[in-house]
C-alpha atoms as a PDB file:
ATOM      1  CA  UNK A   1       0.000   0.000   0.000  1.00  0.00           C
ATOM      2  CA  UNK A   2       1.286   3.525  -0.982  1.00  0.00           C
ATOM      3  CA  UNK A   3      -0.267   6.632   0.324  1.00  0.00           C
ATOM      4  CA  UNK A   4       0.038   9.811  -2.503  1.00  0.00           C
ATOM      5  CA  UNK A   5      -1.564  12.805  -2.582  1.00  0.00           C
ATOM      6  CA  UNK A   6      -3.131  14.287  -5.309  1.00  0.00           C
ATOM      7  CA  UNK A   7      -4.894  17.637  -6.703  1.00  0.00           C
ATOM      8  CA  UNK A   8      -8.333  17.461  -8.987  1.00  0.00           C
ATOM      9  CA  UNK A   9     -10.383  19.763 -10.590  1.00  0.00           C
ATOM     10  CA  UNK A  10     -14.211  20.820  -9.504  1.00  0.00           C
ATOM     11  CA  UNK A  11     -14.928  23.750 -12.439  1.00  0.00           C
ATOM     12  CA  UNK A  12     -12.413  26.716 -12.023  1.00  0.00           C
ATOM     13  CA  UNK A  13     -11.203  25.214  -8.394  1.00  0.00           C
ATOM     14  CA  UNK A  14      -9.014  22.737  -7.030  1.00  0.00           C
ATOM     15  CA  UNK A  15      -9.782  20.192  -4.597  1.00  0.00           C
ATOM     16  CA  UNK A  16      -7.414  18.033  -2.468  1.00  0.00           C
ATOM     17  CA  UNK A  17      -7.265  14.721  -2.571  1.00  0.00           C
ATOM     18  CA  UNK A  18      -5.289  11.526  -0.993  1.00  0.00           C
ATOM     19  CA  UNK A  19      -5.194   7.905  -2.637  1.00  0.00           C
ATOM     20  CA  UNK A  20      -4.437   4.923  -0.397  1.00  0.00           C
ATOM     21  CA  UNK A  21      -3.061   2.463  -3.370  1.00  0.00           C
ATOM     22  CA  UNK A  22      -4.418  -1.400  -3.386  1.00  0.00           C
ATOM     23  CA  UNK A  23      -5.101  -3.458  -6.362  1.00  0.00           C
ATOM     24  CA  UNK A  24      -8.836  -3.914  -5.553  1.00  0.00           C
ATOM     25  CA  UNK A  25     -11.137  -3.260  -8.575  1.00  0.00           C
ATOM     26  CA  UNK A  26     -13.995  -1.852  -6.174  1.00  0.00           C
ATOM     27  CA  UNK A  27     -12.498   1.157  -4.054  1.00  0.00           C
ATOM     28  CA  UNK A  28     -13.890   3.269  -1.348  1.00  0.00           C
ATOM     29  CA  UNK A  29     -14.606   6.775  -0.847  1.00  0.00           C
ATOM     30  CA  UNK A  30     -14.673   8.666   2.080  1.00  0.00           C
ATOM     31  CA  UNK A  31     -16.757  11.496   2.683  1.00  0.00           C
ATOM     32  CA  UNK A  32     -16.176  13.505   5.505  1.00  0.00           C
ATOM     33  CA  UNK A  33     -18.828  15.101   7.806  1.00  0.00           C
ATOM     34  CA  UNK A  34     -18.934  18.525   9.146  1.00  0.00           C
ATOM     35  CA  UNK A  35     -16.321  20.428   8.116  1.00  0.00           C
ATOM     36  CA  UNK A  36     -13.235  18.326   8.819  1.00  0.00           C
ATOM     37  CA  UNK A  37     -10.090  18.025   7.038  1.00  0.00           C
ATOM     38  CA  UNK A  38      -9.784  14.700   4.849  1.00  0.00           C
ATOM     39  CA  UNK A  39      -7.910  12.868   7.969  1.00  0.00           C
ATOM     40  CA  UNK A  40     -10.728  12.860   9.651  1.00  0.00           C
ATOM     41  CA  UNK A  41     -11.435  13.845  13.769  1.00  0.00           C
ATOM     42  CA  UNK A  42      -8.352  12.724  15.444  1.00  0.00           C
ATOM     43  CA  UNK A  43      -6.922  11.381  11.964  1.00  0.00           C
ATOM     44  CA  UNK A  44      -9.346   8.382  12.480  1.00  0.00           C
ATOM     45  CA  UNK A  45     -10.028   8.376   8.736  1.00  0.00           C
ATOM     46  CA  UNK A  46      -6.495   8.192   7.512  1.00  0.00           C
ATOM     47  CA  UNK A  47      -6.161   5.320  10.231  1.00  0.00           C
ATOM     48  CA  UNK A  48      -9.308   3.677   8.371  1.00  0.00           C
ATOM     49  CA  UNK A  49      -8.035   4.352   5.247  1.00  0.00           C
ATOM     50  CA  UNK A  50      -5.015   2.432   5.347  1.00  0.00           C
ATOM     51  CA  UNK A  51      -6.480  -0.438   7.011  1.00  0.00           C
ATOM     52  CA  UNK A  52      -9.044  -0.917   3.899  1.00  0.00           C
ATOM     53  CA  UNK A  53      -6.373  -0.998   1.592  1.00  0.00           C
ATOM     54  CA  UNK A  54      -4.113  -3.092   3.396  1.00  0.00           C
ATOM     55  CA  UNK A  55      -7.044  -5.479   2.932  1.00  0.00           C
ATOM     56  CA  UNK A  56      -6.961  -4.899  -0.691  1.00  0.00           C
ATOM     57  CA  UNK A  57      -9.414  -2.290  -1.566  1.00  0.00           C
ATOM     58  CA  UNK A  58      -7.916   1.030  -2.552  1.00  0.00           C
ATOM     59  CA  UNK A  59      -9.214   4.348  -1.386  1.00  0.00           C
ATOM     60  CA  UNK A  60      -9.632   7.890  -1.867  1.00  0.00           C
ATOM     61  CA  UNK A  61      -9.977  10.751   0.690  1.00  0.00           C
ATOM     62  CA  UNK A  62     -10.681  14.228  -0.349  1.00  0.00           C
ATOM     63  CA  UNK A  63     -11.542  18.246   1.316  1.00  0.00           C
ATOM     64  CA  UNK A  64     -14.720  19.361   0.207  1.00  0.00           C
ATOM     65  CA  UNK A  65     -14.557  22.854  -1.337  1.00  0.00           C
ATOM     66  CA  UNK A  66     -13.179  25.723   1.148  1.00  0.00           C
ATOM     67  CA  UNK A  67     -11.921  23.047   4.158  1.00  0.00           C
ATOM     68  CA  UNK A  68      -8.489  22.061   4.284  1.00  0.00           C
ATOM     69  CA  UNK A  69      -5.858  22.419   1.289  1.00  0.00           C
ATOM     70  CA  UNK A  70      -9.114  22.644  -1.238  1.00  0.00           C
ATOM     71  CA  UNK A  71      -9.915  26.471  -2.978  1.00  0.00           C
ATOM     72  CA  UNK A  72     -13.329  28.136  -2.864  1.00  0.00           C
ATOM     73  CA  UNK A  73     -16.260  28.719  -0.382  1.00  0.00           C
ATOM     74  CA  UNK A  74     -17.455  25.916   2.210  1.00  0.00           C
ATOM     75  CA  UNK A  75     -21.007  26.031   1.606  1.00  0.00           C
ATOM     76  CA  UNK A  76     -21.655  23.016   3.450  1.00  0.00           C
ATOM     77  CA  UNK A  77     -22.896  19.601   3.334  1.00  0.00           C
ATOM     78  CA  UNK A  78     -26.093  20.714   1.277  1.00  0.00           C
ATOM     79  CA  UNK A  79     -23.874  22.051  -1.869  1.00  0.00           C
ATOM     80  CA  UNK A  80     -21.444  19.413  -1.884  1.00  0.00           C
ATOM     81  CA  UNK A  81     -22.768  17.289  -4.615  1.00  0.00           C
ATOM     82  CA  UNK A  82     -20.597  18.610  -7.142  1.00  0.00           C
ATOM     83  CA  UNK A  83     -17.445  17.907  -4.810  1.00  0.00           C
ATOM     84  CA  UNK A  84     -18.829  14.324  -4.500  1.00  0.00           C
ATOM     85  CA  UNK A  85     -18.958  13.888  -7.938  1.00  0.00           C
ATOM     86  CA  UNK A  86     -15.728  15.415  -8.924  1.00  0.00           C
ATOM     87  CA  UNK A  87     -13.834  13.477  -6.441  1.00  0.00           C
ATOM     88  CA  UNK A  88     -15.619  10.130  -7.648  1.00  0.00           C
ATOM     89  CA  UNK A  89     -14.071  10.932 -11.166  1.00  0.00           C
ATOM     90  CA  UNK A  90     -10.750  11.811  -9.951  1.00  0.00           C
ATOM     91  CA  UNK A  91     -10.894   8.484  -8.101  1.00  0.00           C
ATOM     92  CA  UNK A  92     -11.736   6.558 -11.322  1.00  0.00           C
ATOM     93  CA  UNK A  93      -9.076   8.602 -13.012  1.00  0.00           C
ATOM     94  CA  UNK A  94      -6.461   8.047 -10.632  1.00  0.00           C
ATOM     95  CA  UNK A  95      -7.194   4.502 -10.494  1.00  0.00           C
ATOM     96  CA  UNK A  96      -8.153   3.126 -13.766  1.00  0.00           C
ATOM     97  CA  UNK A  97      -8.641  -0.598 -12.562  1.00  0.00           C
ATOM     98  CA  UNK A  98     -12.270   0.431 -10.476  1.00  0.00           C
ATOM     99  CA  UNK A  99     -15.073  -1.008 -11.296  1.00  0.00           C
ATOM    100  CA  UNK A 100     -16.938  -0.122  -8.831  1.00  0.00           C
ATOM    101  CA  UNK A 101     -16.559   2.880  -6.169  1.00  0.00           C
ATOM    102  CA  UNK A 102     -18.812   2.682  -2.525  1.00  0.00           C
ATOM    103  CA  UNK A 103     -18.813   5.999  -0.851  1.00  0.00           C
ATOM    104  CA  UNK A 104     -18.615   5.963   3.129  1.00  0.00           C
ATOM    105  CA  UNK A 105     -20.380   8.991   4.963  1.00  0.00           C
ATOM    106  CA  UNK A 106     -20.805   9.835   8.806  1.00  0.00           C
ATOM    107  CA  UNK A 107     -23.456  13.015   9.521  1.00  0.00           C
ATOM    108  CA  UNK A 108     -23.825  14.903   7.499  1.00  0.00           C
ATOM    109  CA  UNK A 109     -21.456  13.378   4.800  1.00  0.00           C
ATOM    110  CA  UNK A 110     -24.277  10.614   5.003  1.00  0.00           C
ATOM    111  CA  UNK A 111     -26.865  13.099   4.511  1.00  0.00           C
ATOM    112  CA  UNK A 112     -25.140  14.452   1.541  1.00  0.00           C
ATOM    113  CA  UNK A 113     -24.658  11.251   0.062  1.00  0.00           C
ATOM    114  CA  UNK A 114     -28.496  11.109   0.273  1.00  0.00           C
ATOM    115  CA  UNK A 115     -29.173  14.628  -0.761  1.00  0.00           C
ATOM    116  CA  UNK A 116     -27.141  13.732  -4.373  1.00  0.00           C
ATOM    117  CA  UNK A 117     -28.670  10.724  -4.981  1.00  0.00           C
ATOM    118  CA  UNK A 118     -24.924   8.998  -4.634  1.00  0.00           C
ATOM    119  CA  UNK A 119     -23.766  10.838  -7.688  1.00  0.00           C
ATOM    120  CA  UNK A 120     -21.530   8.807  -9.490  1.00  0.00           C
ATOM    121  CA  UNK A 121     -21.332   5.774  -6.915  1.00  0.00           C
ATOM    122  CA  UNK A 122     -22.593   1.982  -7.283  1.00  0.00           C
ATOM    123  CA  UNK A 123     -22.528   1.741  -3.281  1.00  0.00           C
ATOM    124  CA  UNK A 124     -23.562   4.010  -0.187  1.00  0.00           C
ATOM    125  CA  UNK A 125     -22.303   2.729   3.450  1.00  0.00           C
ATOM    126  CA  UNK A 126     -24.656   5.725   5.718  1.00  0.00           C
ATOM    127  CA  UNK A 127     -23.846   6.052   9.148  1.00  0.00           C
ATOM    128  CA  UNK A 128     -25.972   8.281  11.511  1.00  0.00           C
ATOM    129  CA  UNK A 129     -27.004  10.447   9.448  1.00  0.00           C
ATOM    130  CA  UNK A 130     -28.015  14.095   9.804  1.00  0.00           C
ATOM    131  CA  UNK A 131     -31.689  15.165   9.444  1.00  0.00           C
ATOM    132  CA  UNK A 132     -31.652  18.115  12.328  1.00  0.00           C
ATOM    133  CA  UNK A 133     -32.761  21.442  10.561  1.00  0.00           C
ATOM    134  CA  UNK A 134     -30.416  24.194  10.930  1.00  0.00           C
ATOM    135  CA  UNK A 135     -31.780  28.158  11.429  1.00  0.00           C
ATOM    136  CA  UNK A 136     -30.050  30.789   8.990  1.00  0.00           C
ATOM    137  CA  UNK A 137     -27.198  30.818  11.914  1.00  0.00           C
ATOM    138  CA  UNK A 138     -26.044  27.183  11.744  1.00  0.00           C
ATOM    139  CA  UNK A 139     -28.152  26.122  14.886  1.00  0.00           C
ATOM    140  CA  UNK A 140     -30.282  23.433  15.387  1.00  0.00           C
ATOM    141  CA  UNK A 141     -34.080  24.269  15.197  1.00  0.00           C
ATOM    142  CA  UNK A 142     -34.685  21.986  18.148  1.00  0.00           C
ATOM    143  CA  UNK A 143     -31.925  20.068  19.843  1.00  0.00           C
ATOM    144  CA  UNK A 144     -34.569  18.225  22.514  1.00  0.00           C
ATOM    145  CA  UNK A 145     -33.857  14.282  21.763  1.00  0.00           C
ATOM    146  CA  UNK A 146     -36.547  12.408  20.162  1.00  0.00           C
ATOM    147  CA  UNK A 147     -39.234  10.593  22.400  1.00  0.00           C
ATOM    148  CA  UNK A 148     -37.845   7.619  21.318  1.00  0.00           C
ATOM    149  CA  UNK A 149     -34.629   8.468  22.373  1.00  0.00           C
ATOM    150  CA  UNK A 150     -35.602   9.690  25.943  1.00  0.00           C
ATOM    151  CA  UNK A 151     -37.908   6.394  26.227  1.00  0.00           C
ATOM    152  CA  UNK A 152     -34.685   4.113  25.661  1.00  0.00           C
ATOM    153  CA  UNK A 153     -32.708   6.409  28.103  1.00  0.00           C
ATOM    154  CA  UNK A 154     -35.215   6.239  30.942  1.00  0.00           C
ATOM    155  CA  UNK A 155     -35.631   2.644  30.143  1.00  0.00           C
ATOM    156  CA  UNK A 156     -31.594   2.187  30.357  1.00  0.00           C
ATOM    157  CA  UNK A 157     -31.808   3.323  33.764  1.00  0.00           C
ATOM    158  CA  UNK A 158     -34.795   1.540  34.799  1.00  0.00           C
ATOM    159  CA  UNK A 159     -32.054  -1.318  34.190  1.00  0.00           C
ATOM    160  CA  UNK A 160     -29.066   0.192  36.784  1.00  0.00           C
ATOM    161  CA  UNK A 161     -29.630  -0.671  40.192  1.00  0.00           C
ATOM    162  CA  UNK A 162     -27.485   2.185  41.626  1.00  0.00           C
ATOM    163  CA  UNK A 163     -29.948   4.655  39.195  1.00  0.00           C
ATOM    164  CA  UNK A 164     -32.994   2.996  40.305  1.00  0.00           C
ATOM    165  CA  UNK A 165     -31.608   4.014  44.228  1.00  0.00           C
ATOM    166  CA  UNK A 166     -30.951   7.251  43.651  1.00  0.00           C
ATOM    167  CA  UNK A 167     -34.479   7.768  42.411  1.00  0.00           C
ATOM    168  CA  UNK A 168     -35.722   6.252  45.744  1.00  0.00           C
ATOM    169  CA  UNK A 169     -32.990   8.161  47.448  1.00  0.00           C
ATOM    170  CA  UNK A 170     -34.180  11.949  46.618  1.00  0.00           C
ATOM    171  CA  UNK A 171     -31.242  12.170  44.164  1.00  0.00           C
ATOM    172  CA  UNK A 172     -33.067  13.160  41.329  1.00  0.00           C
ATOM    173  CA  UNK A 173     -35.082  16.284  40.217  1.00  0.00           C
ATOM    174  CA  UNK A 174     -37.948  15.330  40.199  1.00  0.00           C
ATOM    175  CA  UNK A 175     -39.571  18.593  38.163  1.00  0.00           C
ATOM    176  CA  UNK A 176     -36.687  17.424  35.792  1.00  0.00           C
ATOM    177  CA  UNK A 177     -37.697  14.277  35.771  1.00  0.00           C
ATOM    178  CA  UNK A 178     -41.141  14.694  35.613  1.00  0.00           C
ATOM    179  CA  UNK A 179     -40.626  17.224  32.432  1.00  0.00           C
ATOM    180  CA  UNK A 180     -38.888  14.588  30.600  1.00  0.00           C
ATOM    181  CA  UNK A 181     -41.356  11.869  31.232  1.00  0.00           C
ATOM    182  CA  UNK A 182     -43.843  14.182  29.331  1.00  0.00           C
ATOM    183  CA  UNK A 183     -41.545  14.587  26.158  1.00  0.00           C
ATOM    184  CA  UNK A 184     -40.936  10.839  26.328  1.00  0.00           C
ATOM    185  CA  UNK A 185     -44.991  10.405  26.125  1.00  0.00           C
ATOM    186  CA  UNK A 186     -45.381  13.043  23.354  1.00  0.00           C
ATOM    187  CA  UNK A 187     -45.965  10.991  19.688  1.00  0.00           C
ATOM    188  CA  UNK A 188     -42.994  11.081  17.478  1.00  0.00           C
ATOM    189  CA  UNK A 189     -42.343  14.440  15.388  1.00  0.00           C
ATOM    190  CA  UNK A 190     -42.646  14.531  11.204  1.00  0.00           C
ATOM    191  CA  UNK A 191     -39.899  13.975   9.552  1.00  0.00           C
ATOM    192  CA  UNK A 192     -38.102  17.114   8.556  1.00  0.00           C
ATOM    193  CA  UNK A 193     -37.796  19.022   5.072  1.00  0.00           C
ATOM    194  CA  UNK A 194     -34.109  17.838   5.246  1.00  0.00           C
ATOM    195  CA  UNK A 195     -35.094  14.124   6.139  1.00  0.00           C
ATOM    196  CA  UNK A 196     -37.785  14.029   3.433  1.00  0.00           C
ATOM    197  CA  UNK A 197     -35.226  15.354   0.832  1.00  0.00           C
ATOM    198  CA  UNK A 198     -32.517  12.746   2.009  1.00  0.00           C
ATOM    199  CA  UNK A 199     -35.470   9.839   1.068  1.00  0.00           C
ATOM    200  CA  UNK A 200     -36.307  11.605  -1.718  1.00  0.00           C
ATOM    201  CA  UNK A 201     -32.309  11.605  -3.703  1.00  0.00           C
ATOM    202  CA  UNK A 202     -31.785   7.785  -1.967  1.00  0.00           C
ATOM    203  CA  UNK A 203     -35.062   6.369  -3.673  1.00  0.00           C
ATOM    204  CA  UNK A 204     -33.669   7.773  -6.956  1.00  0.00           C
ATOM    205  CA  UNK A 205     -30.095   5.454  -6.540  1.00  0.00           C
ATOM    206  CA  UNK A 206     -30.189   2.144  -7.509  1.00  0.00           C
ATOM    207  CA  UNK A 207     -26.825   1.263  -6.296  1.00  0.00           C
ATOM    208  CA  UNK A 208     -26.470  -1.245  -2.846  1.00  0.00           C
ATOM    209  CA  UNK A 209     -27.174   0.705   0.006  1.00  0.00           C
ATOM    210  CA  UNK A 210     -25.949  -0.087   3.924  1.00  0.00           C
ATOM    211  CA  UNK A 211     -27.298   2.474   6.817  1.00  0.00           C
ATOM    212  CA  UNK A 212     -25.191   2.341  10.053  1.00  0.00           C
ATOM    213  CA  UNK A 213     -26.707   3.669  13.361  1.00  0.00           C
ATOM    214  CA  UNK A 214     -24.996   3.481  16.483  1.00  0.00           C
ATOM    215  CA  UNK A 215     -27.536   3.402  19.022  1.00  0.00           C
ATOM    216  CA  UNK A 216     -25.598   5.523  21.945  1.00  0.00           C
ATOM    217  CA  UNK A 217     -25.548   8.636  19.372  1.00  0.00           C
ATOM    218  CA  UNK A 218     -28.279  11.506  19.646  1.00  0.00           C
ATOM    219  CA  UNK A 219     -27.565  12.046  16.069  1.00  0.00           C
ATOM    220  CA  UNK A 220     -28.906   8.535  15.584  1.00  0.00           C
ATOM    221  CA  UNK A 221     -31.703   8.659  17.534  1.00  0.00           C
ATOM    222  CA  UNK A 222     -33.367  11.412  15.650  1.00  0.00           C
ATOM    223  CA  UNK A 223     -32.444  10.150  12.523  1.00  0.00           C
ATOM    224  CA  UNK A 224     -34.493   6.830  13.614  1.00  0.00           C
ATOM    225  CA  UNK A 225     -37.045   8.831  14.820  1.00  0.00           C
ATOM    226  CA  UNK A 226     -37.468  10.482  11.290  1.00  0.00           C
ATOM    227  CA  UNK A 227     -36.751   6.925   8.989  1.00  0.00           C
ATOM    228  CA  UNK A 228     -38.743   3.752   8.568  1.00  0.00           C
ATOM    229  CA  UNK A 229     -37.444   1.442  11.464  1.00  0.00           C
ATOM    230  CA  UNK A 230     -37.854  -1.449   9.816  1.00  0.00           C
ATOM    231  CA  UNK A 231     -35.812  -0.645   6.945  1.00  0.00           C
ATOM    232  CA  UNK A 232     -34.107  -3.647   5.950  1.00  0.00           C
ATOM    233  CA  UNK A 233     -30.874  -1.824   5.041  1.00  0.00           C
ATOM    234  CA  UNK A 234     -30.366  -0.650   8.605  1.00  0.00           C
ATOM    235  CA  UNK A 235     -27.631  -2.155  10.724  1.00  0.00           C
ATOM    236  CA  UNK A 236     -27.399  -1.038  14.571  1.00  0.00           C
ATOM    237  CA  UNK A 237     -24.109  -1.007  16.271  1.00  0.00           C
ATOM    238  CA  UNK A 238     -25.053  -1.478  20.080  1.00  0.00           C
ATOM    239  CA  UNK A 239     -23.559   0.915  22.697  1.00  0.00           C
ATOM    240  CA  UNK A 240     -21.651   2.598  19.808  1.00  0.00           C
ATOM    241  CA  UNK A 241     -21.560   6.614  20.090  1.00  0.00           C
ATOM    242  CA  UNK A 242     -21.104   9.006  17.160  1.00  0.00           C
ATOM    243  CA  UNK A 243     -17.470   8.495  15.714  1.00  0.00           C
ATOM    244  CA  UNK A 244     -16.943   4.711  16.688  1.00  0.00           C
ATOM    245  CA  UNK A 245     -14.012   5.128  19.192  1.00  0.00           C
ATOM    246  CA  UNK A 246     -14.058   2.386  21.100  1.00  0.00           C
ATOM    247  CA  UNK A 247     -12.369  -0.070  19.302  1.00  0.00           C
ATOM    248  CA  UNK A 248     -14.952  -2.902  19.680  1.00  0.00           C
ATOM    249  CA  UNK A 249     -17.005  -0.481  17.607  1.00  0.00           C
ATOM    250  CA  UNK A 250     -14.305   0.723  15.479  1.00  0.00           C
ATOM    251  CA  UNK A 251     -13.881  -2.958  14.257  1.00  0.00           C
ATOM    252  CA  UNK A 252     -18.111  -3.484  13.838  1.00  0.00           C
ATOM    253  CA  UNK A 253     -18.137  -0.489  11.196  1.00  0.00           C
ATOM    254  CA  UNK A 254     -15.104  -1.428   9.392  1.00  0.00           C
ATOM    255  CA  UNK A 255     -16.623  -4.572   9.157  1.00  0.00           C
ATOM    256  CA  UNK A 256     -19.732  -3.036   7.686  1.00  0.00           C
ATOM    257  CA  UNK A 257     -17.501  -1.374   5.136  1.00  0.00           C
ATOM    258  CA  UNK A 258     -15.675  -4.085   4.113  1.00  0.00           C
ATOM    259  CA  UNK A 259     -19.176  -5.997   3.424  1.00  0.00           C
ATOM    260  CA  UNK A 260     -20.268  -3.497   0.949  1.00  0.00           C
ATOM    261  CA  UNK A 261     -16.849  -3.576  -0.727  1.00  0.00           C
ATOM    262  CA  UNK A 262     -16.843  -7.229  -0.940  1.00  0.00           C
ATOM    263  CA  UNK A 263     -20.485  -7.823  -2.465  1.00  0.00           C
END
């Protein structure tokens, strides 16, 4: 495995990319959330990315317009299906063995995945992804969890002996408490403009499609809240928070990945 870094176009800009080399005819793509740099929180992703090749499948890494070493204006996760796109040709390019890319999101990577309909991809591996609506600042609307989510909570503690003593001990608030059991009650919101969109550009791909949701993450939770449950192409990573870090976790989602790479 080689790591090289590369430079592509997207119209008048240029983008940076990074190529982890393997001889694997179906390649990955990662697409990161938020607005980090193409290593990823912590450099988690370049960690990733070198384990996937090492196991044969090469893969490409890239910064979204204005994050990183890419030129031009981060307009966020919304407006990056031309980045998507560009980067999935510059992969192709730069590897002229692929027959097949899969694109990996987290958050809002997953959500823009969604959003473009997998431009230019045969596979989509979607972990938690993002269907909070933002105000014109970059806020959340609402950031309450989910009824769902507050129901599994309270149930979670129902299930620790030292919580359930503390209740009988005076140790909670009980105005708290009892302000939360009336969210929990409350029926389950409608989906958002954002989450109807996101079904709306994944009906139109006909590509394989893998949704990851650890169940410990809030982002999750309201993304559960706001999707069919019973969607078959949902896999649930117990206990697992947002970014995967412990490493029982870390292993479950490469695993994942490496599914939709091998089928």
């Amino acid at each position: 495995m080689t790591r090289l870094s590369h430079t592509f176009g997207c119209g008048s800009l240029t983008l940076a990319g990074t190529l982890d080399t393997a001889p694997g005819t179906t390649g990955l793509l990662i697409v990161s959330g938020g607005n980090e740099i193409r290593s990823g929180a912590f450099g988690g992703q370049a960690d990733m990315a070198a384990r996937i090749a090492r196991a044969g499948f090469p893969v490409f890494r890239f910064d979204r317009r204005g994050i990183g070493d890419s030129e031009g204006e981060n307009r966020g996760f919304r407006h990056s299906a031309k980045d998507i796109a560009c980067a999935v040709d510059a992969f192709r390019a730069m590897t002229p063995q692929l027959a097949r890319v899969v694109a990996f999101g987290n958050c809002d990577a997953a959500s823009a995945l969604m959003l473009a309909s997998g431009t230019g991809c045969d596979g989509l591996v979607l972990s938690n992804p993002w269907t909070i609506e933002q105000d014109d600042g970059g806020g959340a609307v609402d950031d309450t969890p989910p009824p769902a989510a507050i129901r599994a909570r309270y149930l979670e503690k129902l299930k620790n002996p030292r919580e359930v003593m503390r209740l009988l001990g005076g140790g909670v608030n009980l105005g708290k408490l009892a302000r939360g059991i009336a969210h929990a009650l409350r029926p389950p919101p409608p989906p958002s403009s954002l989450a109807q969109d996101m079904a709306a550009g994944l009906a139109s791909f006909t590509g394989s499609v893998r949704i990851l949701v650890a169940t410990a993450d809030r982002t999750a939770q309201v993304f559960q809240a706001a999707w069919d449950r019973d969607d078959p192409r949902i896999c649930r990573c117990e206990g697992a928070g947002h970014a995967y870090v412990e490493p029982e976790h870390r292993t479950w989602l490469e695993a994942q990945i490496l599914k939709s790479l091998r089928a």
